[in-house]
Each structure stands twice: as C-alpha cells, then as structure tokens.
PDB file of N, CA and C in Angstrom:
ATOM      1  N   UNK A   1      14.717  57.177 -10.992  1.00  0.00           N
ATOM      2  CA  UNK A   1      13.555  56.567 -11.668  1.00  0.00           C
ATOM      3  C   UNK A   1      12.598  57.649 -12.173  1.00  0.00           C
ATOM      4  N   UNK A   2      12.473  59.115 -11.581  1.00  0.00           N
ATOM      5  CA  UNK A   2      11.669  59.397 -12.024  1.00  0.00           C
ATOM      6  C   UNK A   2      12.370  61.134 -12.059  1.00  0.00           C
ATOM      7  N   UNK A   3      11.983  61.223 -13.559  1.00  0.00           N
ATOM      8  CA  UNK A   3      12.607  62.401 -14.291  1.00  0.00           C
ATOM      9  C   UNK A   3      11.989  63.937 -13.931  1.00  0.00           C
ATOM     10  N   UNK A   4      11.318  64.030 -13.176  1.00  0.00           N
ATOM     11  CA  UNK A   4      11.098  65.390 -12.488  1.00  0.00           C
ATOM     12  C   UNK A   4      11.414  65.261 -11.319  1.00  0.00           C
ATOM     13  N   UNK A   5      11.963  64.356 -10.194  1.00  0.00           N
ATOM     14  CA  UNK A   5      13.050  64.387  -9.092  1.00  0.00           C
ATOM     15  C   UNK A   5      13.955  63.715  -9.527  1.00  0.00           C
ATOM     16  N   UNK A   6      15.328  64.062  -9.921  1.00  0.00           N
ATOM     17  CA  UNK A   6      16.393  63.410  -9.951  1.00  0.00           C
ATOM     18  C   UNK A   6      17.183  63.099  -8.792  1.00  0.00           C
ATOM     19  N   UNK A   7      17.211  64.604  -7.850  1.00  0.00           N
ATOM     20  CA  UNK A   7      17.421  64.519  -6.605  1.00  0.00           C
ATOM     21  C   UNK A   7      17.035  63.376  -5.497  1.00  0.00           C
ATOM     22  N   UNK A   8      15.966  63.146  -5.820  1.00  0.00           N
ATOM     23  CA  UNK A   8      15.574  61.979  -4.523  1.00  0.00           C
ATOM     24  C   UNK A   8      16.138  60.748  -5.528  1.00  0.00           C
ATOM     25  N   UNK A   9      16.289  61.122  -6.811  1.00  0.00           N
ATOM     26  CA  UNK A   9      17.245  59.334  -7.165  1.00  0.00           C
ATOM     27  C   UNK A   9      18.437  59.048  -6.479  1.00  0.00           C
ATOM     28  N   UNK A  10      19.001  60.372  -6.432  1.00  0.00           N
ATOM     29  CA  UNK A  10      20.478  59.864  -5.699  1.00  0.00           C
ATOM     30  C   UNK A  10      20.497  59.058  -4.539  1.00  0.00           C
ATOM     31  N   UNK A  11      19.637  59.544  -3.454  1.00  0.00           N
ATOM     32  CA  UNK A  11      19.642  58.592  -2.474  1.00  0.00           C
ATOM     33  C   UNK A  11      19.217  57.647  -2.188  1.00  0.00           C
ATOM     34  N   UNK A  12      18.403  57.375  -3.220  1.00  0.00           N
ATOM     35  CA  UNK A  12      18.059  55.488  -3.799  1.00  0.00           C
ATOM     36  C   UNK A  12      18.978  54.602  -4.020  1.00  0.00           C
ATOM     37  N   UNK A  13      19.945  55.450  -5.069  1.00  0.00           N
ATOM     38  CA  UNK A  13      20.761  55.254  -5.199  1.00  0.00           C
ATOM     39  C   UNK A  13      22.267  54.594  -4.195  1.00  0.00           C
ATOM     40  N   UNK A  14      22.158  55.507  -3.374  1.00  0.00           N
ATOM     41  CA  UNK A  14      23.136  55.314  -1.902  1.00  0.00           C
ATOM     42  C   UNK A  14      22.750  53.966  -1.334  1.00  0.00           C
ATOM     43  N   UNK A  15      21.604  54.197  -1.208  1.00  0.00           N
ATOM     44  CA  UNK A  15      20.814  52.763  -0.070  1.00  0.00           C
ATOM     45  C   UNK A  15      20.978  51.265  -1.308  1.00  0.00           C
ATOM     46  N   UNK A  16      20.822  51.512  -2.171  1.00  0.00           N
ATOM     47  CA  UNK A  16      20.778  50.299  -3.110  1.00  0.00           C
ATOM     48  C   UNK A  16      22.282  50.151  -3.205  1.00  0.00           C
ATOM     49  N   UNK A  17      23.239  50.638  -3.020  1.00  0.00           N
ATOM     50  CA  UNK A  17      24.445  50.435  -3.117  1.00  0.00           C
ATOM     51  C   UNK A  17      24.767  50.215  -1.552  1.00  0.00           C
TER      52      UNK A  17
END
C-alpha cells in the first residue's frame, strides 16, 4: 500500500492470504 515501504507490504500480504 504504501510506496516508500514495499517491504512491510509483503507481509500484509502473507497475513491477508
């Protein structure tokens, strides 16, 4: 969601999946 951490998207990512 937010384009200066991409890194912490991934594990949003994980948990939402």
């Amino acid at each position: 969601m937010l384009p200066g951490k991409p890194r912490r998207n991934l594990r949003f990512r994980s948990l939402r999946l």
